[in-house]
Protein backbone atom coordinates (compact mmCIF):
# COMPACT_ATOMS: atom_id res chain seq x y z
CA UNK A 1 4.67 -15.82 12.55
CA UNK A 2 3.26 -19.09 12.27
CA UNK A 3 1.04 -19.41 8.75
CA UNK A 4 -1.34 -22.31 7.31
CA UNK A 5 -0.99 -22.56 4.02
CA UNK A 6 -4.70 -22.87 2.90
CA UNK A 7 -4.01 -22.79 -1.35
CA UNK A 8 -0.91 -22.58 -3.24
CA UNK A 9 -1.57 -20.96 -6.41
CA UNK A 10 1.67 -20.65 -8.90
CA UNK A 11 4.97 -20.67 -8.84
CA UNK A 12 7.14 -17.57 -9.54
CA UNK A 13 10.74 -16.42 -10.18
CA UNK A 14 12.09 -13.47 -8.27
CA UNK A 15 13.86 -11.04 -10.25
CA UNK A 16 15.32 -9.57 -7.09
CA UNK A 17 16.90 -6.51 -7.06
CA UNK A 18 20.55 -7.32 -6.59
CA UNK A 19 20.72 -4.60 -3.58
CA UNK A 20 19.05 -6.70 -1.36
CA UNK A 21 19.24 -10.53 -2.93
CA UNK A 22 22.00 -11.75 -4.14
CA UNK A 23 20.16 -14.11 -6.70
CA UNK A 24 16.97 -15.04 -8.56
CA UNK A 25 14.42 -16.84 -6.07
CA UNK A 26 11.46 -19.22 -6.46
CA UNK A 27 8.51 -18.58 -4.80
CA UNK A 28 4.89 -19.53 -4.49
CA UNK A 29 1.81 -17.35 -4.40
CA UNK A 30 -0.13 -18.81 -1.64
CA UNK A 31 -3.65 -17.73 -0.05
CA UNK A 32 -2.55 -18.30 3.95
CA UNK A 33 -4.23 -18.01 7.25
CA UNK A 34 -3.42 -16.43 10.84
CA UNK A 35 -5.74 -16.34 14.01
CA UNK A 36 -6.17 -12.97 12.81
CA UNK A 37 -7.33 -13.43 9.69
CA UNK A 38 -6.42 -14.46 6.09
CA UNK A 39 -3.88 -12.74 3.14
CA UNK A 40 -2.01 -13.73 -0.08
CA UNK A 41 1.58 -14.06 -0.07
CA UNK A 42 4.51 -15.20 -2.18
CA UNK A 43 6.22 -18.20 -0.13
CA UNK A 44 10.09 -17.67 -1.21
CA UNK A 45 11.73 -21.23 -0.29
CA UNK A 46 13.28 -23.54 -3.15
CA UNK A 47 10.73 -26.06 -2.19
CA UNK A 48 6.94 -25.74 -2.93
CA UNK A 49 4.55 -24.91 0.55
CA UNK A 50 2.09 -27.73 1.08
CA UNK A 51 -1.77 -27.23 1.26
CA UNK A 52 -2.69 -27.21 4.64
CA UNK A 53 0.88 -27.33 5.90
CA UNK A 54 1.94 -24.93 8.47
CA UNK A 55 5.15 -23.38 8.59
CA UNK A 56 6.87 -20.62 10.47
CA UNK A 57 7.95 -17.62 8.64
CA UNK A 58 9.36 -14.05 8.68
CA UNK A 59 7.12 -11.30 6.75
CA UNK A 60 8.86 -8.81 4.10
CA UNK A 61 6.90 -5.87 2.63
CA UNK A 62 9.22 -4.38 0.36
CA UNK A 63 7.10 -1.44 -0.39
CA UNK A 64 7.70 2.74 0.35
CA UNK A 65 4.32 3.93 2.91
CA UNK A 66 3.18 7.51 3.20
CA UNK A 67 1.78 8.40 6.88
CA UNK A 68 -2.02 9.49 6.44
CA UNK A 69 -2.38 8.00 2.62
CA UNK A 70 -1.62 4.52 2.36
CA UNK A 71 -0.94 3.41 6.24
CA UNK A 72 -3.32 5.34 8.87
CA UNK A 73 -4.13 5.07 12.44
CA UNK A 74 -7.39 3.10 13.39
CA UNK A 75 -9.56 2.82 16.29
CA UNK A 76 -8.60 -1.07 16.73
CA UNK A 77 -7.22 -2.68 19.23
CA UNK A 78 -6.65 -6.47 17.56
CA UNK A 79 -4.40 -7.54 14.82
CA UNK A 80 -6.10 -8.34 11.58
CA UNK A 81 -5.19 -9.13 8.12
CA UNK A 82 -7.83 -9.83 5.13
CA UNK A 83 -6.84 -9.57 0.86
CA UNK A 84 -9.12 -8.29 -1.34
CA UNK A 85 -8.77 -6.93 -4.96
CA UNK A 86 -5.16 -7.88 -4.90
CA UNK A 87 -4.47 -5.54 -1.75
CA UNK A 88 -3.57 -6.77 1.58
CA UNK A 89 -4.63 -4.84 4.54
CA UNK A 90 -2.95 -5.54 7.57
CA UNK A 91 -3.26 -3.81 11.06
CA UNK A 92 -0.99 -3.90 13.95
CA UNK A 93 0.65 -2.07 16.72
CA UNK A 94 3.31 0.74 15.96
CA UNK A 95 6.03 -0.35 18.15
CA UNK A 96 8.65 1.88 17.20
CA UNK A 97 9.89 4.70 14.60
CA UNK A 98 13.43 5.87 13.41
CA UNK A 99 13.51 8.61 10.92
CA UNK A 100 11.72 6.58 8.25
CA UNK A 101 12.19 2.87 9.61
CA UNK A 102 8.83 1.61 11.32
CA UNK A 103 8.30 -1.63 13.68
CA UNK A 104 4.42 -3.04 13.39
CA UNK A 105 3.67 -5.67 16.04
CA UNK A 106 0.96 -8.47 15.00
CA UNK A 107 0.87 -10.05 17.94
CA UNK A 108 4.22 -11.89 18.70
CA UNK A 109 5.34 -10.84 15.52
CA UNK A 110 7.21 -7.88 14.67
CA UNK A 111 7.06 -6.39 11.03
CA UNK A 112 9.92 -3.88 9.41
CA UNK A 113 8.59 -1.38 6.95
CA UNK A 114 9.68 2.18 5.78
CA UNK A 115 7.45 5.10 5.89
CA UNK A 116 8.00 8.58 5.38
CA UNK A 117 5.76 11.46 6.30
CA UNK A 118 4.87 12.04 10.29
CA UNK A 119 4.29 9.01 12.58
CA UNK A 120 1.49 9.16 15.36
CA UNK A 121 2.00 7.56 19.12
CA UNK A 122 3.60 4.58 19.56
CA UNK A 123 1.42 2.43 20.86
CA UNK A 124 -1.53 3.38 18.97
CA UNK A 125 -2.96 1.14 15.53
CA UNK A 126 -2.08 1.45 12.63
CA UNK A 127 -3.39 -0.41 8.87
CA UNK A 128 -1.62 -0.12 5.67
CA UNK A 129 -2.67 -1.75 2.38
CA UNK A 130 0.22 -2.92 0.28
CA UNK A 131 0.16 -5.50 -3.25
CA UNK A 132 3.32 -7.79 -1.75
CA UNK A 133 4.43 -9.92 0.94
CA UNK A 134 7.14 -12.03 1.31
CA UNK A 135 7.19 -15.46 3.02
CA UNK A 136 10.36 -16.55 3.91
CA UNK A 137 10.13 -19.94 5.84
CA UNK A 138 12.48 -20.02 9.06
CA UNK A 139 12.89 -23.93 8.89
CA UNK A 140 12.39 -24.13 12.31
């Protein structure tokens, strides 16, 4: 997903969970922007983003979901994103759903997320409201 970087904020160290990093990051909590709208993010790279630079990253929310409380079907038929009271909302198409693994699409961009509970229809909307994303710049 391609991201403009509209404020970098602070810089943070990762205390990842050694299950799925192998070592401490750095990272930056950024306020970015999509043509869908605009969310807050922690840019994990070991150099700092640039204001106003765009990059191209992958997204990570690293967070459990419960069908019906915390991501819900909507009437949409856009992507959107907005942050507000240090909750990001995003909404996208459910592509797909094994047991508890779930693909979002936001346009060209496909999100991986785990939610238990029952799924509706492929195809149909879904938004879920979540307190981290990860940023992980592809270099490309």
């Amino acid at each position: 997903m391609n991201v403009r970087i509209e404020n970098v904020i602070e810089e943070q160290i990762l205390n990842a969970d050694a299950s799925k990093w192998e070592r401490r990051m750095r990272g930056w909590t950024v306020d970015f922007s999509i043509p869908y709208g605009s969310g807050r993010g922690i840019v994990v790279d070991n150099e700092p983003p640039e204001r106003l630079g765009e990059y191209d990253v992958e997204l990570s929310i690293e967070e459990d979901f419960a069908w019906g409380s915390d991501i819900v079907t909507v009437p949409a038929t856009t992507p959107a994103i907005s942050f507000n009271d240090r909750t990001t909302t995003l909404r996208g198409m459910l592509e797909s759903v094994v047991d508890a693994s779930v693909v979002i699409r936001i346009d060209d961009t496909l999100v991986s997320i785990s939610a238990n509970g029952s799924p509706p229809k492929l195809g149909c909307f879904v938004e879920m409201r979540f307190k981290t994303m990860l940023l992980f710049p592809t270099h490309t």
